[in-house]
PDB file of N, CA and C in Angstrom:
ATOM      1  N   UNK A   1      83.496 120.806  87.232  1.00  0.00           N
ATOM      2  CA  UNK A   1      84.804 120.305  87.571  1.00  0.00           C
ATOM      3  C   UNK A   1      85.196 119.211  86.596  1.00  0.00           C
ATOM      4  N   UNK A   2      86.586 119.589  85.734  1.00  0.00           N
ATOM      5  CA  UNK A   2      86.451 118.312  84.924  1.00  0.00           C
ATOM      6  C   UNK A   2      87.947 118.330  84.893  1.00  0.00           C
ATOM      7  N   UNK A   3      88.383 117.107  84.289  1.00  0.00           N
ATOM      8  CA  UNK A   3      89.967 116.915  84.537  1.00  0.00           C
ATOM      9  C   UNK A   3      90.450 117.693  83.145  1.00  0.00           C
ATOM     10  N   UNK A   4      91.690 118.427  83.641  1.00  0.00           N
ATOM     11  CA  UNK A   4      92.819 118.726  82.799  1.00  0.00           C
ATOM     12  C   UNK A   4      93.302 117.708  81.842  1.00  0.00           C
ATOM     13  N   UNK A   5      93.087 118.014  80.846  1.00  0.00           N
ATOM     14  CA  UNK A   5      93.955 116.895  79.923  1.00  0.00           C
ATOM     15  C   UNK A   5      95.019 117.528  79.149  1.00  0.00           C
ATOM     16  N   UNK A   6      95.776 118.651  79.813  1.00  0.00           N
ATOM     17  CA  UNK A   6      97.231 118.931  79.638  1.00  0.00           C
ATOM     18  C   UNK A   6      98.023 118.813  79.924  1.00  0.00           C
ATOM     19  N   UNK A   7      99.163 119.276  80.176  1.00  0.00           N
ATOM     20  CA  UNK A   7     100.109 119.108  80.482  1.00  0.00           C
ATOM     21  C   UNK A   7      99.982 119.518  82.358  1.00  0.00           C
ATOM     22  N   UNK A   8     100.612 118.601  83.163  1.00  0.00           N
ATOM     23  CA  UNK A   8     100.991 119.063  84.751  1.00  0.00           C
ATOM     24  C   UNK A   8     101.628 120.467  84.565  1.00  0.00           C
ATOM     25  N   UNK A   9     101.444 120.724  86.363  1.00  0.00           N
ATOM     26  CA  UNK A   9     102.461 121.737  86.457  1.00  0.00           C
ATOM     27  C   UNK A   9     104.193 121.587  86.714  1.00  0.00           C
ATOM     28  N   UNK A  10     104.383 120.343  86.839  1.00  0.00           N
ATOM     29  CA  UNK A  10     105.747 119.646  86.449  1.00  0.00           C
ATOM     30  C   UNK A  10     105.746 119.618  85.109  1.00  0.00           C
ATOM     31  N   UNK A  11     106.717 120.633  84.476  1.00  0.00           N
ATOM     32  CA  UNK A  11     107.656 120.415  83.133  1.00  0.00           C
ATOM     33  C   UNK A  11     107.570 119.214  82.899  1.00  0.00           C
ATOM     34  N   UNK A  12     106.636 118.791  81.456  1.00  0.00           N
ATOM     35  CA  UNK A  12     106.743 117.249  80.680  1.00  0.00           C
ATOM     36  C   UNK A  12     105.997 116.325  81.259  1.00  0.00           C
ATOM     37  N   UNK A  13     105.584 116.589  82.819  1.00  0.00           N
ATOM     38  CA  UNK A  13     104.780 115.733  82.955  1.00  0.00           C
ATOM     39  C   UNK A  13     103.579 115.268  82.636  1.00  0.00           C
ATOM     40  N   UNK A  14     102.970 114.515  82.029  1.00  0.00           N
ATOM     41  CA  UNK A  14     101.806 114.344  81.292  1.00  0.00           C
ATOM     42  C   UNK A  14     100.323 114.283  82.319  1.00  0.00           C
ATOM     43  N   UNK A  15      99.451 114.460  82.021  1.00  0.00           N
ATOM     44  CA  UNK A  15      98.290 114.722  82.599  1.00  0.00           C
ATOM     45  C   UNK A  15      97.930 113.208  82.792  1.00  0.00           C
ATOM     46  N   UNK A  16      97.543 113.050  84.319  1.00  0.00           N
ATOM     47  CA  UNK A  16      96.767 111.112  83.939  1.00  0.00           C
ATOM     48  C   UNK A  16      95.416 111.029  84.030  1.00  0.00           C
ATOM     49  N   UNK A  17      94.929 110.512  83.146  1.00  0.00           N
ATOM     50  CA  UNK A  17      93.120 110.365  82.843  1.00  0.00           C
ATOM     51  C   UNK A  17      92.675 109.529  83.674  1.00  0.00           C
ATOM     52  N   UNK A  18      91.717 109.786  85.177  1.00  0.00           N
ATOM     53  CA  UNK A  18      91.385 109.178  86.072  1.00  0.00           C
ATOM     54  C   UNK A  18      90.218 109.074  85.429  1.00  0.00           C
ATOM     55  N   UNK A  19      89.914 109.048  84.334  1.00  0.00           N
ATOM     56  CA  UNK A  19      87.931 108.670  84.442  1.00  0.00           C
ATOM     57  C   UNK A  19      88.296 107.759  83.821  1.00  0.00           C
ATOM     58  N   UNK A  20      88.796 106.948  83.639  1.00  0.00           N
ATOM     59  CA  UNK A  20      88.547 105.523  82.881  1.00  0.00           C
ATOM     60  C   UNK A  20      89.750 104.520  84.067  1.00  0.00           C
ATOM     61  N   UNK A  21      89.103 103.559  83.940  1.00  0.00           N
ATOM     62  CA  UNK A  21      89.418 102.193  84.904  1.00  0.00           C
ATOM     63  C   UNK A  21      91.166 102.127  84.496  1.00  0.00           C
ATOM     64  N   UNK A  22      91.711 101.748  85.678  1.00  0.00           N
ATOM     65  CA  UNK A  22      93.166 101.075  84.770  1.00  0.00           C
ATOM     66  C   UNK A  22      93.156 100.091  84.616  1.00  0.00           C
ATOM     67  N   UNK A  23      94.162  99.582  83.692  1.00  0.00           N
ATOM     68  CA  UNK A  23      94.061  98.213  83.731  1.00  0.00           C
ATOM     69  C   UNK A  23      94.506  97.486  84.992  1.00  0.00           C
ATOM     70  N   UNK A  24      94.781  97.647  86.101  1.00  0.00           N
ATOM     71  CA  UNK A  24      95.352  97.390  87.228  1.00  0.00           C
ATOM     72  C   UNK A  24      94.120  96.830  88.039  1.00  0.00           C
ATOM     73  N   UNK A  25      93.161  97.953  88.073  1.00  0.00           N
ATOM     74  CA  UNK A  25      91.672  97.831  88.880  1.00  0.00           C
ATOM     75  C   UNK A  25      91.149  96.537  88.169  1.00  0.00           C
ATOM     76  N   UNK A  26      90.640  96.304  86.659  1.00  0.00           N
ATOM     77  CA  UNK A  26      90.087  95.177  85.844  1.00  0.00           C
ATOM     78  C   UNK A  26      90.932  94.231  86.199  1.00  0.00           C
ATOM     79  N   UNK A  27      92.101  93.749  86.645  1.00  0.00           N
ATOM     80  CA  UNK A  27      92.684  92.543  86.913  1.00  0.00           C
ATOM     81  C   UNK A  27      92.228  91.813  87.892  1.00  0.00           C
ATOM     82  N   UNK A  28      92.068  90.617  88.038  1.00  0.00           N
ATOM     83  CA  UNK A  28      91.410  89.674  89.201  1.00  0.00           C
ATOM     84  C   UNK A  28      92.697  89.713  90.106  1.00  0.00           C
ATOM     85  N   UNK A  29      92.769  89.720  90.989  1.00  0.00           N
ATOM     86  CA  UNK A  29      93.873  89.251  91.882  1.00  0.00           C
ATOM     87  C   UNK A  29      93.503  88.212  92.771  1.00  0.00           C
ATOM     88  N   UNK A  30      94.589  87.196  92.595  1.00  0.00           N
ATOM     89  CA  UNK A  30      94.475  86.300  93.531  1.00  0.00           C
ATOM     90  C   UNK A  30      96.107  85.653  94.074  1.00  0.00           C
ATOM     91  N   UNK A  31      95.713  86.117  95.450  1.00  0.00           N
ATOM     92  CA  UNK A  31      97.253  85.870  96.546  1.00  0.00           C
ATOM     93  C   UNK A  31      97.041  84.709  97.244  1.00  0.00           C
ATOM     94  N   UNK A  32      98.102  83.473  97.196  1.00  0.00           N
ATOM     95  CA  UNK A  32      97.773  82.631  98.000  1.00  0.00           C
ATOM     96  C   UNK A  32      99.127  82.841  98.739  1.00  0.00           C
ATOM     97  N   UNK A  33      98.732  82.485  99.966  1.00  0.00           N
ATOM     98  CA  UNK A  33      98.822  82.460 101.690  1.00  0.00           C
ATOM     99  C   UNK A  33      99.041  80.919 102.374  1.00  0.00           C
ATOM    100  N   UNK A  34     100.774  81.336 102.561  1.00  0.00           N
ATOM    101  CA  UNK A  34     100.568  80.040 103.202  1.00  0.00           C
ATOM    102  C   UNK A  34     100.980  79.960 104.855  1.00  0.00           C
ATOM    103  N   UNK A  35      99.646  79.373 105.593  1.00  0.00           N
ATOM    104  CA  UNK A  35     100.238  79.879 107.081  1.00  0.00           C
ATOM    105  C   UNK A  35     100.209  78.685 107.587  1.00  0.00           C
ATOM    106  N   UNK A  36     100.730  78.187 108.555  1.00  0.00           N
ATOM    107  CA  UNK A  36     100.386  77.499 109.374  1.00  0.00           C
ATOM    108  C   UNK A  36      99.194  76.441 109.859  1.00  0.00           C
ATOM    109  N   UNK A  37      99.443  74.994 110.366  1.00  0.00           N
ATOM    110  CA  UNK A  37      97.903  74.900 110.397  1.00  0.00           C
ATOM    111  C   UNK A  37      96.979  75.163 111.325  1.00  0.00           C
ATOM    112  N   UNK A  38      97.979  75.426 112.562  1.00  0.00           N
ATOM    113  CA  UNK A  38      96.914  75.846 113.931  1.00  0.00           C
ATOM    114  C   UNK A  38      96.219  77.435 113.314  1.00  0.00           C
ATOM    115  N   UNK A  39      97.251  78.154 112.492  1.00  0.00           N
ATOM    116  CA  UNK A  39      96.430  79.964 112.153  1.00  0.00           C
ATOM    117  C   UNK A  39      95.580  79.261 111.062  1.00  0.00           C
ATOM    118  N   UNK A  40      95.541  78.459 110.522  1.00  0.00           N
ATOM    119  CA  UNK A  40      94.457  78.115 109.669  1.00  0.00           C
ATOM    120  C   UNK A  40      93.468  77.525 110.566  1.00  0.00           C
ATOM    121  N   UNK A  41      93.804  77.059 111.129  1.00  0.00           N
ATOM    122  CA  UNK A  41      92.368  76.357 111.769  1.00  0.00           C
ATOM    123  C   UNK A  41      91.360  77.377 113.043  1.00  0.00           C
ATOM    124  N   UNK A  42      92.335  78.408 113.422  1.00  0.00           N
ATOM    125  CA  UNK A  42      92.029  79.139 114.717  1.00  0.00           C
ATOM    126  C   UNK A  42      91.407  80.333 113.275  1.00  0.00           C
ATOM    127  N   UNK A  43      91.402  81.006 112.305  1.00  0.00           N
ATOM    128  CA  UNK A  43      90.858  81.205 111.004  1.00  0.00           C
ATOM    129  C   UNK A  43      89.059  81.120 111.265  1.00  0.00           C
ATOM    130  N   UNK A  44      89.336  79.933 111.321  1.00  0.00           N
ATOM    131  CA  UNK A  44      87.572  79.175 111.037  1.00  0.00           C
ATOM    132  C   UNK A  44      87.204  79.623 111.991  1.00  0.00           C
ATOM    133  N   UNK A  45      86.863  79.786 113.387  1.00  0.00           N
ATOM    134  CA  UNK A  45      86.413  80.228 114.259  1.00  0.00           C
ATOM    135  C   UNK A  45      86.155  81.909 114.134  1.00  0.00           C
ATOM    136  N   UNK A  46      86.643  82.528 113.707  1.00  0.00           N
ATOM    137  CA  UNK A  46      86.354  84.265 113.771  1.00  0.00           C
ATOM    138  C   UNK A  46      85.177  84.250 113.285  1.00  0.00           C
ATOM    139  N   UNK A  47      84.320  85.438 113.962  1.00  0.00           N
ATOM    140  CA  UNK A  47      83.256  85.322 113.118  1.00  0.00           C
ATOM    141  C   UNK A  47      82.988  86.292 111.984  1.00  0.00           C
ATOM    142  N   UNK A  48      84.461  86.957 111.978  1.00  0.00           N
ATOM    143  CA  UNK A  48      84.520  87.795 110.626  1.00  0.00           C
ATOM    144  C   UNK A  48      85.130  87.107 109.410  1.00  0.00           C
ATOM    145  N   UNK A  49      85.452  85.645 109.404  1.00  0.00           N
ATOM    146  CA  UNK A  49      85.478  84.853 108.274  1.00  0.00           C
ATOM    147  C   UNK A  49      84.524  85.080 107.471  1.00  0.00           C
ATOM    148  N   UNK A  50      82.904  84.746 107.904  1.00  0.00           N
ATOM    149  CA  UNK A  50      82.226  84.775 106.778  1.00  0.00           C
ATOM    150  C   UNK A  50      82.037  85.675 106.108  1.00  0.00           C
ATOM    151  N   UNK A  51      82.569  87.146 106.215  1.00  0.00           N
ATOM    152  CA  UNK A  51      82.467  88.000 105.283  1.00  0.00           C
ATOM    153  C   UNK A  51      83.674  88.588 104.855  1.00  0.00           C
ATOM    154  N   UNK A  52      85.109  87.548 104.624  1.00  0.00           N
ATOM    155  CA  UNK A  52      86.114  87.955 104.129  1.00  0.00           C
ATOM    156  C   UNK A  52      85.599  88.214 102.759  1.00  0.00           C
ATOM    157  N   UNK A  53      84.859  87.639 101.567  1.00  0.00           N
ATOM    158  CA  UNK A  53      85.049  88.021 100.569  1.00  0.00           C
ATOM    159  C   UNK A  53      84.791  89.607 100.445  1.00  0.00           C
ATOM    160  N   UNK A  54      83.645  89.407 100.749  1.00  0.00           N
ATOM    161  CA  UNK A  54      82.697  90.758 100.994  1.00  0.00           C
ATOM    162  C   UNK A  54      83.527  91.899 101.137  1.00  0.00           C
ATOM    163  N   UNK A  55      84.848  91.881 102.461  1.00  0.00           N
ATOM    164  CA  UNK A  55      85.040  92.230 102.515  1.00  0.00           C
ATOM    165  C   UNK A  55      86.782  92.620 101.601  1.00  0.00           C
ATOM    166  N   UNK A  56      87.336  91.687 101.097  1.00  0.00           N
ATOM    167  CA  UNK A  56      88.184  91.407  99.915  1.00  0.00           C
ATOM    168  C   UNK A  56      87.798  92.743  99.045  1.00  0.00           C
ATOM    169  N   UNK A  57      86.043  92.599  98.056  1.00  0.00           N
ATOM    170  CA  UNK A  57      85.686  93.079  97.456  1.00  0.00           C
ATOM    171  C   UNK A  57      85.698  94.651  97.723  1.00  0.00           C
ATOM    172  N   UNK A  58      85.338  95.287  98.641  1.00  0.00           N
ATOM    173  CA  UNK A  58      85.096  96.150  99.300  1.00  0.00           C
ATOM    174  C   UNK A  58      86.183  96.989  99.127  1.00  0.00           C
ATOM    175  N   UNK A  59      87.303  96.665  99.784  1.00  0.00           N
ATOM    176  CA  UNK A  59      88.878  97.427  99.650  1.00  0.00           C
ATOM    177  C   UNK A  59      89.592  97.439  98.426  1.00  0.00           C
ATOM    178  N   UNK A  60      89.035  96.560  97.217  1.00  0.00           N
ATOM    179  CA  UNK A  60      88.914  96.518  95.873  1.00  0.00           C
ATOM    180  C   UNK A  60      88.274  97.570  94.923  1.00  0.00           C
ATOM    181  N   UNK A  61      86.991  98.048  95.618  1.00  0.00           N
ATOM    182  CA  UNK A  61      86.397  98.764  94.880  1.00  0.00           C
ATOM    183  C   UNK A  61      86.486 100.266  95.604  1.00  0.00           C
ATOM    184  N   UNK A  62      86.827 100.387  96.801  1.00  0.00           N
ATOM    185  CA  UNK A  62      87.053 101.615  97.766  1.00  0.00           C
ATOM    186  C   UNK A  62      88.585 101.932  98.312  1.00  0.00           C
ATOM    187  N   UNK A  63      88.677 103.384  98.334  1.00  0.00           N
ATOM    188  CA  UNK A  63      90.132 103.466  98.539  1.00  0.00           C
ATOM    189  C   UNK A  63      89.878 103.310 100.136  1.00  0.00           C
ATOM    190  N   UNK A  64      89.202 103.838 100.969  1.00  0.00           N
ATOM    191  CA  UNK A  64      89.126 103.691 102.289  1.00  0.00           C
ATOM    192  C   UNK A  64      87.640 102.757 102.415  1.00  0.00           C
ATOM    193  N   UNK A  65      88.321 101.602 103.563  1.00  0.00           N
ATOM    194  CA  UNK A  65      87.305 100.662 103.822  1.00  0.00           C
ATOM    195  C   UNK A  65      87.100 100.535 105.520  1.00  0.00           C
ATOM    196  N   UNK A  66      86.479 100.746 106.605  1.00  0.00           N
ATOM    197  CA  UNK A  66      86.681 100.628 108.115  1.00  0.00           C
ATOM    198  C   UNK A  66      85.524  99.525 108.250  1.00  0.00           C
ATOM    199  N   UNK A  67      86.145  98.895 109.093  1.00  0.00           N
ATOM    200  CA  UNK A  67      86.030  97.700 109.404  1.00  0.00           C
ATOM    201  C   UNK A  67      85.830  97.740 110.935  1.00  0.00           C
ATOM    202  N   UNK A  68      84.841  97.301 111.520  1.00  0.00           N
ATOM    203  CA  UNK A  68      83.856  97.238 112.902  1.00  0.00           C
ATOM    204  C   UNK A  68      83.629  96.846 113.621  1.00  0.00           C
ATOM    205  N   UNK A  69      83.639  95.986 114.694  1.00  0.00           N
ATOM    206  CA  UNK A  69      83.481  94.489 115.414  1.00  0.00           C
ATOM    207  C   UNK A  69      83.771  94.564 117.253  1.00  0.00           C
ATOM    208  N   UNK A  70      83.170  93.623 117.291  1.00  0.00           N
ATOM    209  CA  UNK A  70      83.558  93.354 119.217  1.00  0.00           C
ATOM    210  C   UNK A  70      84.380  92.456 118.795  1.00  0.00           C
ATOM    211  N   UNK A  71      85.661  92.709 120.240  1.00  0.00           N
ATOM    212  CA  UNK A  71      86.905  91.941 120.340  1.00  0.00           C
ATOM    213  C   UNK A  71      86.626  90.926 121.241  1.00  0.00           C
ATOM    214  N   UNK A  72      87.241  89.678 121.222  1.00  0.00           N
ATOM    215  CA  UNK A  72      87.126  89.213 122.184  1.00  0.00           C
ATOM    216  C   UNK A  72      87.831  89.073 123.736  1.00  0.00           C
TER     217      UNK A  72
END
């Protein structure tokens, strides 16, 4: 199985080369958020804070990410 590097089956449309990174994926992203201070402070208490990066990273590197937990 290997990618087409011709032409689509749309007239002119060009073929897009998924085996190499875009430059989109290599970009760092960073969003700042500005909320409130009680949602910032009620924040610290979840105990799925400590693995926001983790989980940041995760939906970064995966198109589908599910996410698991008891509610309170």
């Amino acid at each position: 199985m290997g990618l087409n590097t011709g032409q689509d089956k749309v007239k002119g449309s060009p073929k897009v080369n998924f085996s190499r990174p875009s430059e989109l994926q290599q970009r760092k992203n960073v969003v700042h958020v500005s909320r409130p201070n009680e949602v910032e402070n009620a924040r610290g208490y979840l105990p799925i804070i400590d693995m926001e990066m983790d989980i940041m990273e995760a939906i970064k590197e995966n198109s589908v990410v599910i996410i698991r937990g008891e509610t309170r």
